[in-house]
Protein backbone atom coordinates (compact mmCIF):
# COMPACT_ATOMS: atom_id res chain seq x y z
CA UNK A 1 49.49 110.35 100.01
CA UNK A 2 48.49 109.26 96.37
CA UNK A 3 48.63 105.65 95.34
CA UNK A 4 51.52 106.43 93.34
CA UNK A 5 53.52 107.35 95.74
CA UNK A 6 52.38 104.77 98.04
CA UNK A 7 53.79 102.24 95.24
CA UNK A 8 57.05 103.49 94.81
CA UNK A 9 57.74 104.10 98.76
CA UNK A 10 56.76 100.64 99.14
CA UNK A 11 58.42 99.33 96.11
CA UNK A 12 61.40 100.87 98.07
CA UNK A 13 61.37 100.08 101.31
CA UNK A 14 60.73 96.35 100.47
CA UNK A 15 64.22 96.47 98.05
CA UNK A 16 66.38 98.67 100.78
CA UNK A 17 65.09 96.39 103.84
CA UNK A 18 66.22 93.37 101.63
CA UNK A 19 69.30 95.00 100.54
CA UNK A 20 70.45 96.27 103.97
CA UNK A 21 70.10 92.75 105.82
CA UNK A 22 72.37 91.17 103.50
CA UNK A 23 74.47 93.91 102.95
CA UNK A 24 74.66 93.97 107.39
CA UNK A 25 74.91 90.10 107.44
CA UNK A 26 77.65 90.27 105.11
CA UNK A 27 79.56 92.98 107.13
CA UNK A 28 79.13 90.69 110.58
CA UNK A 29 80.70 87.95 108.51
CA UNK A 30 83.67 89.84 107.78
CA UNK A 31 83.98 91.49 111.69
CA UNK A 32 83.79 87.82 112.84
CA UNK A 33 86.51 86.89 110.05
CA UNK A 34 88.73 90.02 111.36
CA UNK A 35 88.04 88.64 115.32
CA UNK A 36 87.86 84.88 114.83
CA UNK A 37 91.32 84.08 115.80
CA UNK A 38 91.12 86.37 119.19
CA UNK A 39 87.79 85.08 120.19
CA UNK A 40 88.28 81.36 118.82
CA UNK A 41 89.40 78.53 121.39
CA UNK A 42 89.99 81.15 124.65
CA UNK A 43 87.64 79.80 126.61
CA UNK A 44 84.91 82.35 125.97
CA UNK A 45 81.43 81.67 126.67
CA UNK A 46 78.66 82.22 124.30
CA UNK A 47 76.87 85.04 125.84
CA UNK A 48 80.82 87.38 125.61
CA UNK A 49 80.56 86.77 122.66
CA UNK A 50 77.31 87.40 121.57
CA UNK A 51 78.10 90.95 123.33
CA UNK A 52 81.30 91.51 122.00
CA UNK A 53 79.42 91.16 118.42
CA UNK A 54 76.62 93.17 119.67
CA UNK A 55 78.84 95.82 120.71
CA UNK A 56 80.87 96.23 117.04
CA UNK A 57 77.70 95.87 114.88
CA UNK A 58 76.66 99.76 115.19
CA UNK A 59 80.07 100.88 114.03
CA UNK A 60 79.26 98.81 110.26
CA UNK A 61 76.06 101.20 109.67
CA UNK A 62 78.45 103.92 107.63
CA UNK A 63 79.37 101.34 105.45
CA UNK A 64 76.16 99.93 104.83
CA UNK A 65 73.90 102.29 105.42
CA UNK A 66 74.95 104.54 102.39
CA UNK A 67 75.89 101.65 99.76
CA UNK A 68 72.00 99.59 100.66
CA UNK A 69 70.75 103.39 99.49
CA UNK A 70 72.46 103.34 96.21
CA UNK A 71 71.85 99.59 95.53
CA UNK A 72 68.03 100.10 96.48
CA UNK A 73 67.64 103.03 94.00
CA UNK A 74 69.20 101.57 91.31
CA UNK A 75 67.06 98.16 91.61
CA UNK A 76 63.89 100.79 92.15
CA UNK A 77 64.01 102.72 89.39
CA UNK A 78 65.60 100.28 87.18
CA UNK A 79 63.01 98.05 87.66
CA UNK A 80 60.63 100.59 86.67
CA UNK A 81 62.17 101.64 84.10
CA UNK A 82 62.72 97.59 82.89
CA UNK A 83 58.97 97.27 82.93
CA UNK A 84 58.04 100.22 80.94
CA UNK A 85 55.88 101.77 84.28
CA UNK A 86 58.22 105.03 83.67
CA UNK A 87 57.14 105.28 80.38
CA UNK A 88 53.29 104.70 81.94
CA UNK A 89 53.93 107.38 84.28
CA UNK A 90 55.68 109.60 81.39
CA UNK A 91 52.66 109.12 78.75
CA UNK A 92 50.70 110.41 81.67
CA UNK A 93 52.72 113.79 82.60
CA UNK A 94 54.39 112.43 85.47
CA UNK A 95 58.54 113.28 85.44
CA UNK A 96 61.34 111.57 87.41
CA UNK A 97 61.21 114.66 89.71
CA UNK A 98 57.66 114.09 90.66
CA UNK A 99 57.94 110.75 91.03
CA UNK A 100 61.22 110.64 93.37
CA UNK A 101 59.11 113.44 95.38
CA UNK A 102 58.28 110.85 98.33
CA UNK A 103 61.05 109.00 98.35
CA UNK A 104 63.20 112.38 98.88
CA UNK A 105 61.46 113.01 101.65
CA UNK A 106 61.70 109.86 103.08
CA UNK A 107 65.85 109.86 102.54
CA UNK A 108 65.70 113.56 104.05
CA UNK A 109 64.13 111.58 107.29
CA UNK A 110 66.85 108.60 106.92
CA UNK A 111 69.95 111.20 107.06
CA UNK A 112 68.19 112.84 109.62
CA UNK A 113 68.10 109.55 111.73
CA UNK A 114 71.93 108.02 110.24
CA UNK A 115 73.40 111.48 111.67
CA UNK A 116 71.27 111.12 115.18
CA UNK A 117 72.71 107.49 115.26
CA UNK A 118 76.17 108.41 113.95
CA UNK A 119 76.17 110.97 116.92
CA UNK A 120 74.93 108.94 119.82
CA UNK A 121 74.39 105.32 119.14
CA UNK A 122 77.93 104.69 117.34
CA UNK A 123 80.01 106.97 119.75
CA UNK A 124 78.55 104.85 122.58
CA UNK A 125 78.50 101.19 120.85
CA UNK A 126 82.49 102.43 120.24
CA UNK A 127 82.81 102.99 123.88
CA UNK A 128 81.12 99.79 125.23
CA UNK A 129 83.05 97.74 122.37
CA UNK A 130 86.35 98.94 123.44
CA UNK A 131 86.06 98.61 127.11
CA UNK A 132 84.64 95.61 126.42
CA UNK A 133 87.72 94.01 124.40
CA UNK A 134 89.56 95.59 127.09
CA UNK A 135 87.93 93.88 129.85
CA UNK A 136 87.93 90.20 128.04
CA UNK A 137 91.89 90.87 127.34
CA UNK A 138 92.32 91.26 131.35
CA UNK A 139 90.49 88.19 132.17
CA UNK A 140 92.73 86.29 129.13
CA UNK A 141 95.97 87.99 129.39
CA UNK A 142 97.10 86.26 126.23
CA UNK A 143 94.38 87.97 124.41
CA UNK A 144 95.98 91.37 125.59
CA UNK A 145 98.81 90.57 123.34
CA UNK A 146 98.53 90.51 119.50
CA UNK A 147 100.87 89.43 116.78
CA UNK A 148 102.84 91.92 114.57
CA UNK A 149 101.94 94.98 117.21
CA UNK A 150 102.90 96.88 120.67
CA UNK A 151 100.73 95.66 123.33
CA UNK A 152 100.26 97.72 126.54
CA UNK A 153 100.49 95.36 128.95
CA UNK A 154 101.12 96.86 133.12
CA UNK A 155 103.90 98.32 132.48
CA UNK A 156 105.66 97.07 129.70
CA UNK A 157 104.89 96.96 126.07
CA UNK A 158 105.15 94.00 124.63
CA UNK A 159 105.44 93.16 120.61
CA UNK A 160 105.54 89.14 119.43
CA UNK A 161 105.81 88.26 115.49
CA UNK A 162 103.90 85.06 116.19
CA UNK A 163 101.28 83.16 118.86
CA UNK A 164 101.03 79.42 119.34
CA UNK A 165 99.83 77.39 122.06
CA UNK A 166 96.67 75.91 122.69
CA UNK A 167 95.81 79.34 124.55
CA UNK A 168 98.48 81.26 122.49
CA UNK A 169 101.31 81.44 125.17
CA UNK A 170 103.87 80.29 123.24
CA UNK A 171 105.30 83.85 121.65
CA UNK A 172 108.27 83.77 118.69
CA UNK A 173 109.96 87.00 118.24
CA UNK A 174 109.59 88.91 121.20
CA UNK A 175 110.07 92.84 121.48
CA UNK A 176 109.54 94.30 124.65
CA UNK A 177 109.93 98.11 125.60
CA UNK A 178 109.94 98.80 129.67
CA UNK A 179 107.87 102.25 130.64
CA UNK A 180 110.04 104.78 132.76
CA UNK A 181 108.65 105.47 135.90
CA UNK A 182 109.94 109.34 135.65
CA UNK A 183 108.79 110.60 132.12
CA UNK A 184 107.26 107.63 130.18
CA UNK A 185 110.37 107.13 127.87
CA UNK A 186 111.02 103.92 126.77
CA UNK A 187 114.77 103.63 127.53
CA UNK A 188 115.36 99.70 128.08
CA UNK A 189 114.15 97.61 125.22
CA UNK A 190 114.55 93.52 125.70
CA UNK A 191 114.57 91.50 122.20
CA UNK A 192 114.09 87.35 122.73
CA UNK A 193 114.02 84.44 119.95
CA UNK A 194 111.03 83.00 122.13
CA UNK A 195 109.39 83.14 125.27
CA UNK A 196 106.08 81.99 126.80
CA UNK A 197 103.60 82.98 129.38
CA UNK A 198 102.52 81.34 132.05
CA UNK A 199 99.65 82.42 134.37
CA UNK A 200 97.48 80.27 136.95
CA UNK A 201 93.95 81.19 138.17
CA UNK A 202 95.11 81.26 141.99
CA UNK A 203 97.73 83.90 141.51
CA UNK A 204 97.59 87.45 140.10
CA UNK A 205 101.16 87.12 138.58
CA UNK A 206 101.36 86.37 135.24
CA UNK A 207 104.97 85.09 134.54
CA UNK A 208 107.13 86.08 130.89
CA UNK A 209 109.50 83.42 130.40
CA UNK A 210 112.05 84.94 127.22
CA UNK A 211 114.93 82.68 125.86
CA UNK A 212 118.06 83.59 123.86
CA UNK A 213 117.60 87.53 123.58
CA UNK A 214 119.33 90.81 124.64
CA UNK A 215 119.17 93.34 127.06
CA UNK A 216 119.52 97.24 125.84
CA UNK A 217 119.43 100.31 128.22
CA UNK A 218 119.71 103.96 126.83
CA UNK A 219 122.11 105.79 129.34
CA UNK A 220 121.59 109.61 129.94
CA UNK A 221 124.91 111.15 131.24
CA UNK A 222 124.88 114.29 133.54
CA UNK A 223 127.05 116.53 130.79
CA UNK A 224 125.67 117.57 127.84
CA UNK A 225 128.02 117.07 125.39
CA UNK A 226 128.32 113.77 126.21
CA UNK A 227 124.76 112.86 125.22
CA UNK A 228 125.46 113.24 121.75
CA UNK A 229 127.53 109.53 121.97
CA UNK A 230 123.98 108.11 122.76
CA UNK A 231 125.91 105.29 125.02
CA UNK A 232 123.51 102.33 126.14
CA UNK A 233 124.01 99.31 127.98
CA UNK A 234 123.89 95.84 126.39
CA UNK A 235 123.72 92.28 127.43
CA UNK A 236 122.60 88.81 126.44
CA UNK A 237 120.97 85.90 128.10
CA UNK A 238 119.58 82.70 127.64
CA UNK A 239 116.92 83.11 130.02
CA UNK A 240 114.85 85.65 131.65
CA UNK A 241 111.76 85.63 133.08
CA UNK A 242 109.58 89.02 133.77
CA UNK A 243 107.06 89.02 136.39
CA UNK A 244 103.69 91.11 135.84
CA UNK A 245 101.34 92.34 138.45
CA UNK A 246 98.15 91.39 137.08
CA UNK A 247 96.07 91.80 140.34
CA UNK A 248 94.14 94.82 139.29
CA UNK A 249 93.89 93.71 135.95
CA UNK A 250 92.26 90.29 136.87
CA UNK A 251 89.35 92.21 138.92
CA UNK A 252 87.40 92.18 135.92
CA UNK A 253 83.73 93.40 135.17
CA UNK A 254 82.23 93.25 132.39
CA UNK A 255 80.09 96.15 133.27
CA UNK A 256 83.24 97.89 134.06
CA UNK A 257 83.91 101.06 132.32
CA UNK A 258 87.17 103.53 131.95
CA UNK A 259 86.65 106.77 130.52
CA UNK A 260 88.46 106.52 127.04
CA UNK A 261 89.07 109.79 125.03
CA UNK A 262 89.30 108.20 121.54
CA UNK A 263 87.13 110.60 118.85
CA UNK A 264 85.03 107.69 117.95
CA UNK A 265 83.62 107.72 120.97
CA UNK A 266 82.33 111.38 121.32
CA UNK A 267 79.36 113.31 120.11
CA UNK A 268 79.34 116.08 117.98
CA UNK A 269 79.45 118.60 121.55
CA UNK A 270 82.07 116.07 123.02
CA UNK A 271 84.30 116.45 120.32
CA UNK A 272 83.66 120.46 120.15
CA UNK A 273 84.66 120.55 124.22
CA UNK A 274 87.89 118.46 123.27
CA UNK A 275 88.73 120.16 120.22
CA UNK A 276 88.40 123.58 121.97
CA UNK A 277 91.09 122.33 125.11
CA UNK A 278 93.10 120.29 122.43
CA UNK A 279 93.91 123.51 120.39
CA UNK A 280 94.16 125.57 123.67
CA UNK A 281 96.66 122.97 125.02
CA UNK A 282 98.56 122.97 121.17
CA UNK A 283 98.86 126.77 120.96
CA UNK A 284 100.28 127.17 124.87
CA UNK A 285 102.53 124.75 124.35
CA UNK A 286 104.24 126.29 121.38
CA UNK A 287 103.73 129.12 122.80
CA UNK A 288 105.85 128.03 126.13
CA UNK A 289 108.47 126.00 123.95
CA UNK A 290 109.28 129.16 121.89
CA UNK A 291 110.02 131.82 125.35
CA UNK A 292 111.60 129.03 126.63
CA UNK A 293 113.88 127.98 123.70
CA UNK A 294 114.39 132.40 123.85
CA UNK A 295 115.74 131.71 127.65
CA UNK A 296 118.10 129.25 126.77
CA UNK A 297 119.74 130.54 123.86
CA UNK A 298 119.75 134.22 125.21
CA UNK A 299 118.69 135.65 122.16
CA UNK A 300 116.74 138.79 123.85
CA UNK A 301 119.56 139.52 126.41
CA UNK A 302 122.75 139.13 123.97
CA UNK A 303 120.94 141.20 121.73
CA UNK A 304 120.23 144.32 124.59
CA UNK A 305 124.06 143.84 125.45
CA UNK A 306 125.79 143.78 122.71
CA UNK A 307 123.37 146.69 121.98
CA UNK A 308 124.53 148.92 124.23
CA UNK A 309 128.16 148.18 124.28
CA UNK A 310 128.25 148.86 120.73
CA UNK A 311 126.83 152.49 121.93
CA UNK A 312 129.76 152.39 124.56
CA UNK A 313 132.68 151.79 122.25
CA UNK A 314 133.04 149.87 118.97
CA UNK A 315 132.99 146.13 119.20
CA UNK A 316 135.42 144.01 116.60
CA UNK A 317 133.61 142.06 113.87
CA UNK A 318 135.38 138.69 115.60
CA UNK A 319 134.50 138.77 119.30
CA UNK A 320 136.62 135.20 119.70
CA UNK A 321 139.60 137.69 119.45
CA UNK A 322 138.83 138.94 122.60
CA UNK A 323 139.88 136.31 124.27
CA UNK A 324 142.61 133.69 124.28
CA UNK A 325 143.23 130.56 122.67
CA UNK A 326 142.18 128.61 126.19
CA UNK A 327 139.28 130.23 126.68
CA UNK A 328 138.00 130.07 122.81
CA UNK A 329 138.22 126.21 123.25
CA UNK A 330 135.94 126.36 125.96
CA UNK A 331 133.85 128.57 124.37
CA UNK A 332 133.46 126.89 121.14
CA UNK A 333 132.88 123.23 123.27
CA UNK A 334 130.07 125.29 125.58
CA UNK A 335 128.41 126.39 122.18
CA UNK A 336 128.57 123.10 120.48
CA UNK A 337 127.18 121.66 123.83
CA UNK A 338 124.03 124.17 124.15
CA UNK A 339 123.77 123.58 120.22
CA UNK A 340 123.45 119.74 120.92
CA UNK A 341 120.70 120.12 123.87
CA UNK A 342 119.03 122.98 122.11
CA UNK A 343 118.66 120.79 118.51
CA UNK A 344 117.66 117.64 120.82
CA UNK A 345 115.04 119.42 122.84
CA UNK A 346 113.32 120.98 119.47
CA UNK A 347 113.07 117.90 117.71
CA UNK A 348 111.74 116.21 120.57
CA UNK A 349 108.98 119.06 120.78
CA UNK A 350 108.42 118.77 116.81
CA UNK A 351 107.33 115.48 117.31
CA UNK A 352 105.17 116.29 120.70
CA UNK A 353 103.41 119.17 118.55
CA UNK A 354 103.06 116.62 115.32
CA UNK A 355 101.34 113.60 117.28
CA UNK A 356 99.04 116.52 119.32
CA UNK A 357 98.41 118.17 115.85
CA UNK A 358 97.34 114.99 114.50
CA UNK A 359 95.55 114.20 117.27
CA UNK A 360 93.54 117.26 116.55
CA UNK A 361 92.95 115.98 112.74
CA UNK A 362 91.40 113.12 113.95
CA UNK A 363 88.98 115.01 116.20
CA UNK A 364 87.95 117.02 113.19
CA UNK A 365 87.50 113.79 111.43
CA UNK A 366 85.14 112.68 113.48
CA UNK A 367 83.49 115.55 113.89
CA UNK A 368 82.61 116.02 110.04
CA UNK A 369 81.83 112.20 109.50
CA UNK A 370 78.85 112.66 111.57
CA UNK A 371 77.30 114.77 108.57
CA UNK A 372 79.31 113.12 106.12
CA UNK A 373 77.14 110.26 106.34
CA UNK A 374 74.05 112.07 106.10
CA UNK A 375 74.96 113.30 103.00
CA UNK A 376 76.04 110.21 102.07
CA UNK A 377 72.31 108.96 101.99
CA UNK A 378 71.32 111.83 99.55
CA UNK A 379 74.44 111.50 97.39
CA UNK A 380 73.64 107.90 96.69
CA UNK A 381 70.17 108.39 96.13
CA UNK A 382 70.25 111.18 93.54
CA UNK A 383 73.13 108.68 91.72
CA UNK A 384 71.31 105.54 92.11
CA UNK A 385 67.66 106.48 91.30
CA UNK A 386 69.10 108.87 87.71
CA UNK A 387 71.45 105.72 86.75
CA UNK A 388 68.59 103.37 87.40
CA UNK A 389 66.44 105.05 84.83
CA UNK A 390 68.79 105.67 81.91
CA UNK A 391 70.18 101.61 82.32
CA UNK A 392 66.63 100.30 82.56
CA UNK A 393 67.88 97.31 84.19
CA UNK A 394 66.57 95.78 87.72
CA UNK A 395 67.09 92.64 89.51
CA UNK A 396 70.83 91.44 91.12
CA UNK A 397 72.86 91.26 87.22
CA UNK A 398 74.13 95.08 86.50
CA UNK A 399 72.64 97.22 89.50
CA UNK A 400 75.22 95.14 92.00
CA UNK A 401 77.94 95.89 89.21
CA UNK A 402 77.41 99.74 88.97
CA UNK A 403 76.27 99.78 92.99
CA UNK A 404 79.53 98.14 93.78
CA UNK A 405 81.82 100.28 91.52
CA UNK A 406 80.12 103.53 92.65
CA UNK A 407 80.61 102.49 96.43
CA UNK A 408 84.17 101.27 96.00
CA UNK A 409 85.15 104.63 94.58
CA UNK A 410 83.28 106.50 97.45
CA UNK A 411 84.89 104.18 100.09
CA UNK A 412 87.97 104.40 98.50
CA UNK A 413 88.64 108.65 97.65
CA UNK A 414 86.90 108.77 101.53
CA UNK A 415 89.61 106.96 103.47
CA UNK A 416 92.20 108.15 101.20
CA UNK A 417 91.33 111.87 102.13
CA UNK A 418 90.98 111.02 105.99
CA UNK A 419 94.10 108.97 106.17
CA UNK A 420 96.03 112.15 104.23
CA UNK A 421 93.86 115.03 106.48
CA UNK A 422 95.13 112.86 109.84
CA UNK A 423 99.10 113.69 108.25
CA UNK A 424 98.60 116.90 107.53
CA UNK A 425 98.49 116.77 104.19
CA UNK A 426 95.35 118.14 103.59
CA UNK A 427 92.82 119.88 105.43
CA UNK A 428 90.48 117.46 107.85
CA UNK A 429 87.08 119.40 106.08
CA UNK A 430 88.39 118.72 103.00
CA UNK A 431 89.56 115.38 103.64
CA UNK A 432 86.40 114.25 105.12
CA UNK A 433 83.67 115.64 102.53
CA UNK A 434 86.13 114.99 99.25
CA UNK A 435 84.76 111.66 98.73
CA UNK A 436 81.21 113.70 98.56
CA UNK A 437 82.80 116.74 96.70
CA UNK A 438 84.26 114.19 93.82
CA UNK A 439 81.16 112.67 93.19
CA UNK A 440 78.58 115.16 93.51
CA UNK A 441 79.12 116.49 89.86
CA UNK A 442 78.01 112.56 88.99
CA UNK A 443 74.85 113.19 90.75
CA UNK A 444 73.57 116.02 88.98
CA UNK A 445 75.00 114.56 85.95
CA UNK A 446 72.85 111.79 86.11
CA UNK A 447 69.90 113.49 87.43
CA UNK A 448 69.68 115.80 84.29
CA UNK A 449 70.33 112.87 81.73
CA UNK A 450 67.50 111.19 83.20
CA UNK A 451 65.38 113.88 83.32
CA UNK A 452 65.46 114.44 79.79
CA UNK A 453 65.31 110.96 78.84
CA UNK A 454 69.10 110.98 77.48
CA UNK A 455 71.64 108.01 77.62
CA UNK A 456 73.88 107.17 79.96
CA UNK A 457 76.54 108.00 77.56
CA UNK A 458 75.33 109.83 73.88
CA UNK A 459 77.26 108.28 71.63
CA UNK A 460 75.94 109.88 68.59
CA UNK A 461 78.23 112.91 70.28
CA UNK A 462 81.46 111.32 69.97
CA UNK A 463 80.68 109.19 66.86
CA UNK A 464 78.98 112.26 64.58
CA UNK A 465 82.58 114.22 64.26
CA UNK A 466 84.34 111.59 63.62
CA UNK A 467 82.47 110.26 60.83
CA UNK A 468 81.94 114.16 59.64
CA UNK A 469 85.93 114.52 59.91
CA UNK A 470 86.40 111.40 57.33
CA UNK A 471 84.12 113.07 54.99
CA UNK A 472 85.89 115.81 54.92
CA UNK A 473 89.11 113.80 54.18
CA UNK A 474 87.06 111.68 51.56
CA UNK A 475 86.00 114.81 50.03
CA UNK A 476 89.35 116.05 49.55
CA UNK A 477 91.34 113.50 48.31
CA UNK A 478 88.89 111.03 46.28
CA UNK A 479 86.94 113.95 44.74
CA UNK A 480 85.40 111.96 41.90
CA UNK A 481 83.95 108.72 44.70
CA UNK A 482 82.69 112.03 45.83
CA UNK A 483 79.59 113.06 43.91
């Protein structure tokens, strides 16, 4: 290696070292910021929590991995740039290419270890971090329950608008949704003004106290047709207390670990095994909805018969004629009643199918992040070490404000596209690498401008018609100001 190129990869690594520790201090901040009021004042000792941070630092490396890149290459090169040692290494027949030679090869060996950690160290810092959580929520059942969302809790789900307590027992605006034993419906749904919880260490009972609320039960009658009334049960209290089995719950290890199918926590195979049953599963069951929808509505068999009686003898163009007023009744209330189940059954389906296709998206996802963010690294190197160059500025003043707008826009277009992909809107490939798509035109953009020693932006191009345009106008109207 020449001395060169031992300067600028050490030039580097001292900026993106500094850079990514207080880029990665920054992002613990904000995951303690986003935790604070679950781990705050529940009686936690030092060394859960130390874990629990331990455990959710690996999953911040996407964010800052890629934006320390771009905000070390801009400082770099800008630097150099600043101090006229580009114009050194110019005078002396060196070009940007040759001297970003080393420092490509060392960000070809940094995606190569951001997609090795993106595919084992994050899928498994994801699993220990949510088993983890899991496990402290057991041991601190008013930890399992969080404001403003449903909280599985045994085998009820439980939804309070606000916490207060010293331990956060005290819950306002209680929504509670009892699990079916049968088929996992929610039918009975329990709404209080307030309740509280109340738990002791020597018993594995943990006691829901609700005041002033209502009682609703969805009621499934035997007929069909009358189904379509949707009739319920409803009834108020003033107090009601729930009693949940916590016994199992309360046997809590913190080496414990359930087997969790979330995406984030599965490698790049893992995630190819689940998509592969996941679209298996999807295609049988539409498959199996569609004969069976056939069965019900009769559509082959009607069709044969009506096939061969019309071979028989001629059949009238109103078959209700056929028979009497009575029987049309029944007829017509027998349709209307199959029409009912059959409409019920295939929405209910439609939104099996859209939560499993979704489900799918997200594999997908997950899947292509893992070399998203290896691209990632070479994306914002070949923008911030061009853009460095042509501003010729280094230090913390207008790298951070370039760095930051670059990143925002990257971070931004990149959940946009995997929040749409996850609805369906677009596809998950496309949705996962349009963040690198959009801004890869920027990167050879800037790459060539530097490389011929052009501005960021050449003004004399947008200023040179315009001023040629006015002459022209001069010209023709003030002839004689016009030699």
């Amino acid at each position: 290696m020449k001395i060169l190129d031992k300067y600028l990869l050490k030039t580097f690594l001292i900026t993106f070292t500094t850079v990514f520790v207080i880029l990665f201090f920054i992002f613990i901040l904000q995951t303690v910021w986003l935790f604070i009021s679950e781990l705050a004042g529940k009686d936690l000792d030092l060394i859960l929590v130390v874990k629990f941070l331990l455990f959710s630092m690996p999953r911040i490396i996407p964010l800052v991995l890629p934006l320390s890149v771009l905000l070390a290459s801009i400082m770099t090169f800008g630097d150099l740039s600043e101090n006229y040692e580009f114009a050194a290494m110019k005078s002396s027949g060196i070009s940007l290419q040759r001297a970003m030679r080393v420092l490509i090869a060392f960000i070809f060996i940094l995606s190569i270890v951001a997609f090795w950690f993106s595919n084992n160290v994050i899928p498994y810092a994801e699993y220990k971090f949510t088993n983890f959580r899991k496990n402290i929520a057991q041991a601190k059942p008013a930890m399992a329950i969080a404001e403003g969302q449903f909280n599985d809790v045994g085998f009820y789900n439980i939804k309070v608008n606000k916490k207060s307590g010293e331990n956060g027992n005290i819950l306002t605006g209680v929504t509670i949704h009892e699990k079916a034993n049968n088929n996992g419906e929610n039918k009975t749904v329990i709404k209080a003004k307030d309740g509280k919880l109340v738990s002791s260490e020597k018993s594995s009972i943990l006691k829901l106290e609700l005041n002033n609320g209502y009682y609703y039960q969805d009621v499934t009658p035997k007929k069909y047709e009358d189904r379509a009334k949707l009739p319920f049960i409803k009834g108020a209290f003033k107090k009601h207390i729930i009693n949940i089995d916590l016994s199992e719950l309360n046997k809590v290890d913190e080496s414990k670990e359930n087997i969790n199918g979330t995406s984030a926590m599965l490698n790049v195979n893992e995630l190819g095994y689940t998509l592969d049953s996941l679209n298996k599963s999807f295609k049988n069951e539409v498959l199996s909805f569609s004969e069976n929808i056939n069965q019900r509505v009769g559509i082959s068999k009607t069709t044969r018969y009506f096939a061969k009686e019309k071979k028989k003898k001629s059949l009238p163009n109103n078959l209700l004629s056929l028979y009497s007023n009575r029987e049309k009744l029944e007829i017509i209330k027998m349709a209307s009643s199959n029409i009912t189940s059959t409409v019920y059954s295939i929405e209910s389906t439609q939104k099996d199918l859209k939560d499993k296709q979704r489900d799918i998206n997200k594999h997908l996802t997950a899947l292509y992040e893992k070399f998203v963010i290896a691209f990632a690294c070479f994306l914002m190197f070949f923008i911030g070490a061009p853009l460095g160059a042509i501003i010729r500025k280094g230090g913390l003043g207008l790298p951070i404000v370039f760095a930051v707008l670059i990143f925002i826009t990257f971070h931004f277009i990149n959940t946009f596209g995997k929040r749409l992909s996850q609805e369906g809107g677009m596809s998950p490939f496309m949705g996962a690498w349009m963040s690198s798509i959009i801004l890869s035109p920027l990167a050879i953009l800037l790459t060539y401008r530097a490389t011929n020693d052009n501005g960021l932006i050449n003004f004399d191009a947008l200023t040179t018609p315009i001023h040629n345009l006015f002459q022209k106008i001069s010209k023709r109207f003030f002839p004689s100001q016009n030699p």
